[in-house]
C-alpha atoms as a PDB file:
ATOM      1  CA  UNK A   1     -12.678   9.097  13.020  1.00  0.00           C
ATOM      2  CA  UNK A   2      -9.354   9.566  11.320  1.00  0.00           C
ATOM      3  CA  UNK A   3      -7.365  12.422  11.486  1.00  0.00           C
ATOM      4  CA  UNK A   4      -7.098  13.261   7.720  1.00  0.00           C
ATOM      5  CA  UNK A   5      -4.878  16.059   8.902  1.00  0.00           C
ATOM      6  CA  UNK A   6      -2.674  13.577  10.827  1.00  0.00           C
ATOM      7  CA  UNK A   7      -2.603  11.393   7.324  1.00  0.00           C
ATOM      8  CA  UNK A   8      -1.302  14.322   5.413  1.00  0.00           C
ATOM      9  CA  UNK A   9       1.639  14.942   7.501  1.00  0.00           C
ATOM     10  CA  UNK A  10       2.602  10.897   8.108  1.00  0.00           C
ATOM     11  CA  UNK A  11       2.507  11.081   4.024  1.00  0.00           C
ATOM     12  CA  UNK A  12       4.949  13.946   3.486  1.00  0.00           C
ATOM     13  CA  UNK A  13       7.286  11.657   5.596  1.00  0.00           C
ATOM     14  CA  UNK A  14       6.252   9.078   3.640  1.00  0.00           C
ATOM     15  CA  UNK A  15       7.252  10.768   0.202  1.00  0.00           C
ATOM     16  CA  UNK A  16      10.355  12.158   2.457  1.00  0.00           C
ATOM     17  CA  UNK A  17      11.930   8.176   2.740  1.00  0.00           C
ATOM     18  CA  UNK A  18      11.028   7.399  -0.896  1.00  0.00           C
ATOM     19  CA  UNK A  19      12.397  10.204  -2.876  1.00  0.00           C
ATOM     20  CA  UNK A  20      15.654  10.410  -0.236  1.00  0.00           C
ATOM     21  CA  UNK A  21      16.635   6.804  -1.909  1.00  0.00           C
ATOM     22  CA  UNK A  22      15.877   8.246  -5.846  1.00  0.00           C
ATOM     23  CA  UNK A  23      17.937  11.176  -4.911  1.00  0.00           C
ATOM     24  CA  UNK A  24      15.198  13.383  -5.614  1.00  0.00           C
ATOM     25  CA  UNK A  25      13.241  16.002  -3.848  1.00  0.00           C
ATOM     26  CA  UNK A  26      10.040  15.398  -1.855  1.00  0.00           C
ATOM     27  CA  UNK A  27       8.779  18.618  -3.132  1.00  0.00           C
ATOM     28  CA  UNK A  28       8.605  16.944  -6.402  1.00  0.00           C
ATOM     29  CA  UNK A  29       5.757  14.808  -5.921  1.00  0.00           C
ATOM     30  CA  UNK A  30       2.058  15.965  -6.003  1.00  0.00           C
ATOM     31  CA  UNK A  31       0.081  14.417  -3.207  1.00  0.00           C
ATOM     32  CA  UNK A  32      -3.305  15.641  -3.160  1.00  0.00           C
ATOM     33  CA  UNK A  33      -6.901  14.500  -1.643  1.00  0.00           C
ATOM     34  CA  UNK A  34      -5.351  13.553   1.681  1.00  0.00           C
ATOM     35  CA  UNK A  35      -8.065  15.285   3.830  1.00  0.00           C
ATOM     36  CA  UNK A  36     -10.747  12.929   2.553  1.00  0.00           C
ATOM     37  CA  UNK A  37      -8.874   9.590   3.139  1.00  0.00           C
ATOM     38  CA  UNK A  38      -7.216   8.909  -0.123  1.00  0.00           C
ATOM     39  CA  UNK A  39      -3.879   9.913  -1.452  1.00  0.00           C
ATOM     40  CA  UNK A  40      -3.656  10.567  -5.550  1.00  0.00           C
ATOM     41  CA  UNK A  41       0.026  10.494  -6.548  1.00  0.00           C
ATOM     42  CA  UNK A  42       0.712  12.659  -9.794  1.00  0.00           C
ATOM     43  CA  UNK A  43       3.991  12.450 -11.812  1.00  0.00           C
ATOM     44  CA  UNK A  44       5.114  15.548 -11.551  1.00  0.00           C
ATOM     45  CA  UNK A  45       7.833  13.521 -10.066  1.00  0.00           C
ATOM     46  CA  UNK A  46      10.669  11.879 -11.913  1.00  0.00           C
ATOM     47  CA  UNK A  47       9.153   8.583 -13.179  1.00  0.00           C
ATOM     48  CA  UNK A  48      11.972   7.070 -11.319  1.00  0.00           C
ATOM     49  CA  UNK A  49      10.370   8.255  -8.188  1.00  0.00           C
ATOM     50  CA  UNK A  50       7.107   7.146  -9.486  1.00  0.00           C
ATOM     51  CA  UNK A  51       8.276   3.541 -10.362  1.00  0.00           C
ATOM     52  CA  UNK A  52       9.732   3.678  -6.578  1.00  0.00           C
ATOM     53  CA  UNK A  53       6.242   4.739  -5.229  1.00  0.00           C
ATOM     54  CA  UNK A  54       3.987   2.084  -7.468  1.00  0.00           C
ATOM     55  CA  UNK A  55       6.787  -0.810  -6.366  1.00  0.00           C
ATOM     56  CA  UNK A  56       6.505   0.020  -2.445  1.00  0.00           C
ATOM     57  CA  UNK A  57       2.154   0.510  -3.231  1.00  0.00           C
ATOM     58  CA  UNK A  58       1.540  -2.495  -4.704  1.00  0.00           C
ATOM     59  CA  UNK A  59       3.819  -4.619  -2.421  1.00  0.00           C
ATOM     60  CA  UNK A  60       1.837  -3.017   0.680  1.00  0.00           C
ATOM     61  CA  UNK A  61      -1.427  -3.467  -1.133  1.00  0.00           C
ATOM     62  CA  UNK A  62      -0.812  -6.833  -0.989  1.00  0.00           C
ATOM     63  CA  UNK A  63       0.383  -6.817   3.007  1.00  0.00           C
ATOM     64  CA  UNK A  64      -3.168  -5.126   3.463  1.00  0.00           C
ATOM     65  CA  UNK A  65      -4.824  -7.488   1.874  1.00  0.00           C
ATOM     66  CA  UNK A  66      -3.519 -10.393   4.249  1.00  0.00           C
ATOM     67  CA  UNK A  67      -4.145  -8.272   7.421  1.00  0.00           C
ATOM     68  CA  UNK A  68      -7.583  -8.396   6.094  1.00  0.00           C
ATOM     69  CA  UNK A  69      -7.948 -11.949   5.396  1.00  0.00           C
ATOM     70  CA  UNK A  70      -6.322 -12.612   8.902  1.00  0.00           C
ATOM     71  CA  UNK A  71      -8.905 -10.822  10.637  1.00  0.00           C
ATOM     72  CA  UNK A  72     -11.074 -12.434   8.598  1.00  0.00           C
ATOM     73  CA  UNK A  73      -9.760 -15.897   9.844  1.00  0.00           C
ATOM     74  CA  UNK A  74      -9.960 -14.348  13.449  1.00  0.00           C
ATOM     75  CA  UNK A  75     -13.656 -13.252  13.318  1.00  0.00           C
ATOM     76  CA  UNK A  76     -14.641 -16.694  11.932  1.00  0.00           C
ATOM     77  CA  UNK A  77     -13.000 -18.691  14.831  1.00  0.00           C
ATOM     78  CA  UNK A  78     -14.613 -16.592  17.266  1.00  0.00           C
ATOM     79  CA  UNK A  79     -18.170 -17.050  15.718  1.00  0.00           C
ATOM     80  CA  UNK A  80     -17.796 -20.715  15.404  1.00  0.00           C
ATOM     81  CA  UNK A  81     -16.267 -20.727  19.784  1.00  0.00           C
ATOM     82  CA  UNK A  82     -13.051 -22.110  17.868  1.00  0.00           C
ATOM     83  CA  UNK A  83     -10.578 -19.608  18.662  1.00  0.00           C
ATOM     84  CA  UNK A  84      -7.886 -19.981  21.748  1.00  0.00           C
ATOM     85  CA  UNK A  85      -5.460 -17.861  23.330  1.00  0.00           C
ATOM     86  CA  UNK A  86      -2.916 -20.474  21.053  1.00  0.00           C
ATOM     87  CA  UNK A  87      -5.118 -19.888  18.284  1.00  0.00           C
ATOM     88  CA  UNK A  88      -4.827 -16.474  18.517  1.00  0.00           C
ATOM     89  CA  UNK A  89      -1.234 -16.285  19.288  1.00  0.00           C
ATOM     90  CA  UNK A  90      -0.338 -18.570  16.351  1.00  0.00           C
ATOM     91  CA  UNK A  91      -2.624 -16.240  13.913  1.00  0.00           C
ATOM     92  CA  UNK A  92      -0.514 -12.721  14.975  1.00  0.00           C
ATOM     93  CA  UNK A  93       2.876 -15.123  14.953  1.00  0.00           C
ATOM     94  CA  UNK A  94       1.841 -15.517  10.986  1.00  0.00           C
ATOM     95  CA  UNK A  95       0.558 -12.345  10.364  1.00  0.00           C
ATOM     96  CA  UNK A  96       3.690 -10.602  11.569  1.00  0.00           C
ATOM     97  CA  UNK A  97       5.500 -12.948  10.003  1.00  0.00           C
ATOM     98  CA  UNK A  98       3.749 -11.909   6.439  1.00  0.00           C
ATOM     99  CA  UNK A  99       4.333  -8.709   7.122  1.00  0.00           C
ATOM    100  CA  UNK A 100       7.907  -8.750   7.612  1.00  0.00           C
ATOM    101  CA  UNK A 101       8.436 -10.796   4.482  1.00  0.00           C
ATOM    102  CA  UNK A 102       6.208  -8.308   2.852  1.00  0.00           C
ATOM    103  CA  UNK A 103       8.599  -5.382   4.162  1.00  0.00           C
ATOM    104  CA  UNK A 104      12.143  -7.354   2.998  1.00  0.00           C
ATOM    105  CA  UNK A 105      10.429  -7.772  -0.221  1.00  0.00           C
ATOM    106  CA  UNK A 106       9.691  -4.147  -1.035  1.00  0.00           C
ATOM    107  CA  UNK A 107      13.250  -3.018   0.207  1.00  0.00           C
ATOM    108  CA  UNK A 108      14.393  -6.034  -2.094  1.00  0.00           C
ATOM    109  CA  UNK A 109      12.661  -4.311  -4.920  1.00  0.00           C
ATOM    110  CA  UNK A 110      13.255  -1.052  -4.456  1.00  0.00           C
ATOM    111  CA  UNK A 111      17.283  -1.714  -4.190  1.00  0.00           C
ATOM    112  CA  UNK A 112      16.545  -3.263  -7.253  1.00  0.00           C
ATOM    113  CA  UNK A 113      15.462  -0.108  -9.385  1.00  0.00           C
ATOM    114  CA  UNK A 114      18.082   2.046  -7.414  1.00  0.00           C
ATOM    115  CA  UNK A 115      21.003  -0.556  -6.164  1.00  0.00           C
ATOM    116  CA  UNK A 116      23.192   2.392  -5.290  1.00  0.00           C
ATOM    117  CA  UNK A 117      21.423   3.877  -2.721  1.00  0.00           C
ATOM    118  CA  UNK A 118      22.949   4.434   0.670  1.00  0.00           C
ATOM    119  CA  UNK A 119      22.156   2.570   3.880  1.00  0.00           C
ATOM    120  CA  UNK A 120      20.645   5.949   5.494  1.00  0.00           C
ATOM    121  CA  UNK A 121      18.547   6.490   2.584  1.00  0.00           C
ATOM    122  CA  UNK A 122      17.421   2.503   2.793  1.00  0.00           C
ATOM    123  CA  UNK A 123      16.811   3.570   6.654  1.00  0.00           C
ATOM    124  CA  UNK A 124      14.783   6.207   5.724  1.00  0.00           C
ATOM    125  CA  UNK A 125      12.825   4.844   3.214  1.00  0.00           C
ATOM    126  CA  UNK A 126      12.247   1.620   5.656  1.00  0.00           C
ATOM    127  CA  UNK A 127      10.529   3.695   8.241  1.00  0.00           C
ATOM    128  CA  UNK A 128       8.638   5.223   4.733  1.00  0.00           C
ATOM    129  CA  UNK A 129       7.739   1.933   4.661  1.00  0.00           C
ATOM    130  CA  UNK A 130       6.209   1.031   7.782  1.00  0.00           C
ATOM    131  CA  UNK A 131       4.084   4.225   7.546  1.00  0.00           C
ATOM    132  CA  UNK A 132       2.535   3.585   4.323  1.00  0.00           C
ATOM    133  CA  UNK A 133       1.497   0.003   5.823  1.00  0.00           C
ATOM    134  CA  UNK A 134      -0.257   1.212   8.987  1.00  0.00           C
ATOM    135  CA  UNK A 135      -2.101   3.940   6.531  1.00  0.00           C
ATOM    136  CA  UNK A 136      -3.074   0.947   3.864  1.00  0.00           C
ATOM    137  CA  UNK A 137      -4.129  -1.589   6.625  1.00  0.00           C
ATOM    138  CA  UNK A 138      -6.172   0.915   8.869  1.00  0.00           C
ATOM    139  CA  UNK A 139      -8.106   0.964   5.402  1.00  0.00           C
ATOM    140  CA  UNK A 140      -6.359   4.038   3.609  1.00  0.00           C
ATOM    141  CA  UNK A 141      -6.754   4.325   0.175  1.00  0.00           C
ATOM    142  CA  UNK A 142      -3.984   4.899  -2.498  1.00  0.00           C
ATOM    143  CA  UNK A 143      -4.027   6.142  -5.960  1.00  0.00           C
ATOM    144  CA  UNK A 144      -1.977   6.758  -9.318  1.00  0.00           C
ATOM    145  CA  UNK A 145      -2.392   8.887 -11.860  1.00  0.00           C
ATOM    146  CA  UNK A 146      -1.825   7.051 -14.808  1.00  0.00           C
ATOM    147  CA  UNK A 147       1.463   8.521 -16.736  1.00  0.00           C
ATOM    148  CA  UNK A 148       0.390   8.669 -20.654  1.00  0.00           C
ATOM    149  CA  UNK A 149       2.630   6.167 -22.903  1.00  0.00           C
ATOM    150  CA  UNK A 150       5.691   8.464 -24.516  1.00  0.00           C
ATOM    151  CA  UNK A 151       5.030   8.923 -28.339  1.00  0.00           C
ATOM    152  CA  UNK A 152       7.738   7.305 -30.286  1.00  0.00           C
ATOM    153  CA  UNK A 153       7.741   9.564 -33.308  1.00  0.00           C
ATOM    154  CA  UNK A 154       8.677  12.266 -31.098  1.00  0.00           C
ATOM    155  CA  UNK A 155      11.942  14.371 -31.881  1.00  0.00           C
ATOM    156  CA  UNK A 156      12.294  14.316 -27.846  1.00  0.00           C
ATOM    157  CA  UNK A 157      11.453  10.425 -27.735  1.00  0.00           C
ATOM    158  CA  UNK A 158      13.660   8.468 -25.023  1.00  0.00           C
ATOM    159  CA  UNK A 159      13.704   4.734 -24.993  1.00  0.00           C
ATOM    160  CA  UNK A 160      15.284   4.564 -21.594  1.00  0.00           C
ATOM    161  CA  UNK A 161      12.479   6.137 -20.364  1.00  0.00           C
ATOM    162  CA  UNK A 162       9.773   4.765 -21.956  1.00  0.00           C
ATOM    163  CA  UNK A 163      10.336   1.876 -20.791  1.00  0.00           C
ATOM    164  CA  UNK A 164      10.237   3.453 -17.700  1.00  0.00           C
ATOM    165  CA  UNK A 165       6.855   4.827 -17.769  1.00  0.00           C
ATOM    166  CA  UNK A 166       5.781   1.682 -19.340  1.00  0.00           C
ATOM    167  CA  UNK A 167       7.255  -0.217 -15.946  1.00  0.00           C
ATOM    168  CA  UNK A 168       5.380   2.452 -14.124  1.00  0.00           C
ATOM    169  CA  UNK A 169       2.002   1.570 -15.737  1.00  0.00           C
ATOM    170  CA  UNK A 170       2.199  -1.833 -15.757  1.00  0.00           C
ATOM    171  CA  UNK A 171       3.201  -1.518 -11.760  1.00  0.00           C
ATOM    172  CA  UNK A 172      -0.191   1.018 -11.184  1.00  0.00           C
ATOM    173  CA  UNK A 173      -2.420  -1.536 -12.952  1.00  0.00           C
ATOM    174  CA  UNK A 174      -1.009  -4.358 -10.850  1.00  0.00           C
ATOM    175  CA  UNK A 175      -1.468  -2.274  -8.003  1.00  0.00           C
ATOM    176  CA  UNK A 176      -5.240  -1.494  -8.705  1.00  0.00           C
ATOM    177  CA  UNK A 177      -5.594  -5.664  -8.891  1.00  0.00           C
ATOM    178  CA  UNK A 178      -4.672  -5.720  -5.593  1.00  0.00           C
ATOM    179  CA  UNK A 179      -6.566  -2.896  -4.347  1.00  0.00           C
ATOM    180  CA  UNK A 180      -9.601  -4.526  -5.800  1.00  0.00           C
ATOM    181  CA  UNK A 181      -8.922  -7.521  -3.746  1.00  0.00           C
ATOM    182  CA  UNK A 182      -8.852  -5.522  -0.830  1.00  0.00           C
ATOM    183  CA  UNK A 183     -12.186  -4.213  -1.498  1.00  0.00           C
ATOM    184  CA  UNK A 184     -13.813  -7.224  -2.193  1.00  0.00           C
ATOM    185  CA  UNK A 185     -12.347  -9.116   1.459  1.00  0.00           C
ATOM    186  CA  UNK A 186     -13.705  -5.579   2.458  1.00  0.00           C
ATOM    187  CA  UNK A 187     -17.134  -6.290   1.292  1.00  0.00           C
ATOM    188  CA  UNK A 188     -17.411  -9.531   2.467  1.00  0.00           C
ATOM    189  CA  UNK A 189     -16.137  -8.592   5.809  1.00  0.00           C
ATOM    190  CA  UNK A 190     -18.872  -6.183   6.041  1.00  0.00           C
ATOM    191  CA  UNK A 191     -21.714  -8.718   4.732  1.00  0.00           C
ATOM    192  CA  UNK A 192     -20.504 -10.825   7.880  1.00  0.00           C
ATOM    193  CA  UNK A 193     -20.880  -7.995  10.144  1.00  0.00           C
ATOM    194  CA  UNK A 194     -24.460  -7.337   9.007  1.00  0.00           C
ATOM    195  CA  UNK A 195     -25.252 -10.905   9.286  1.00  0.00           C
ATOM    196  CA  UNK A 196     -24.054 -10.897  12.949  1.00  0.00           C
ATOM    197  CA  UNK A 197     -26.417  -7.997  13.503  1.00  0.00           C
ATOM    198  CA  UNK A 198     -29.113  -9.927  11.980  1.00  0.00           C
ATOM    199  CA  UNK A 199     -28.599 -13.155  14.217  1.00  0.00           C
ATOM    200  CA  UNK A 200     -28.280 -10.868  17.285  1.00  0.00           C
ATOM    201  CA  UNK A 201     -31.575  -8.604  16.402  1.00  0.00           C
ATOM    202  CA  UNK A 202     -33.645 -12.306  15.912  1.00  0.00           C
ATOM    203  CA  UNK A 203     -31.887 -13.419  19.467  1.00  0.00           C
ATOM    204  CA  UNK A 204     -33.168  -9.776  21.121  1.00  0.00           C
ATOM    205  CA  UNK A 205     -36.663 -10.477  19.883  1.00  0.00           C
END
């Protein structure tokens, strides 16, 4: 079983890495529902912290997504006597592979929303990084609350940042999409495990 307690802390250095490179304090982010399993960001943050956050989510969403599908490809060859020690190799050669891209990509991204952020912040918020990916691909689960869309007949209306709540949004829906992918590789992951269990209880009997 997971130590939710454990999850809590690795996330507070988590938020640590990613509001050091927004210049912002971790303090300022609302993390709640760690103990069962699942993280719910709120924006009491800056949305500039938020945008950070759903950038670096949606890029690991998508990193857990092809850990799954590799272990996927790893439990088929062994049912069908086709995987090797080369096989096998090969398959964690890729997968790290992935996963590295994966990484450059979200440090790409994130140096695009805040390009003037200092190598020790970058360091920090790479080892950010690699947390959040061991959390998402030992099956964590991640999620947004939604930021409202600003009201543009407002006296206190702010184009600048509307548009970055609306960047915000956009980047929480897209990283729902992948979420749900990681559910369903989930689901059929599990239907092969029952099926296993099946062909194993008929062997037994």
């Amino acid at each position: 079983m997971r130590d939710w307690k454990k999850t809590a802390t690795d996330w507070e250095l988590i938020i640590s890495g990613v509001t050091a490179v927004a210049g912002e304090k971790p303090e300022d982010v609302a993390v709640v529902g760690a103990q069962n399993g699942s993280i719910i960001y709120t924006l009491s943050a800056t949305p500039i912290v938020t945008k950070i956050l759903a950038t670096v989510s949606k890029h690991i969403a998508s990193i857990a997504n092809d850990y799954l599908d590799f272990e996927l490809k790893r439990e088929e060859l062994r049912r069908s006597r086709m995987m090797s020690d080369a096989i096998e190799k090969d398959l964690k050669r890729q997968e790290d592979e992935r996963r590295a891209n994966g990484k450059a990509l979200i440090l790409e991204a994130v140096k695009g929303i805040v390009p003037n952020a200092k190598p020790e912040e970058v360091a920090k918020l790479e080892k950010a990084v690699d947390r959040h990916i061991k959390f998402s691909e030992d099956g964590g689960d991640v999620d947004f609350v939604l930021p409202p869309e600003l009201d543009e007949e407002s006296d206190e209306y702010d184009e600048e940042l509307a548009q970055t709540v609306d960047d915000v949004r956009d980047l929480i829906q897209d990283y729902r999409a992948e979420v749900q992918k990681t559910k369903l590789l989930t689901y059929v992951e599990d239907e092969d495990e029952d099926e296993d269990d099946d062909d194993d209880d008929e062997d037994a009997s």
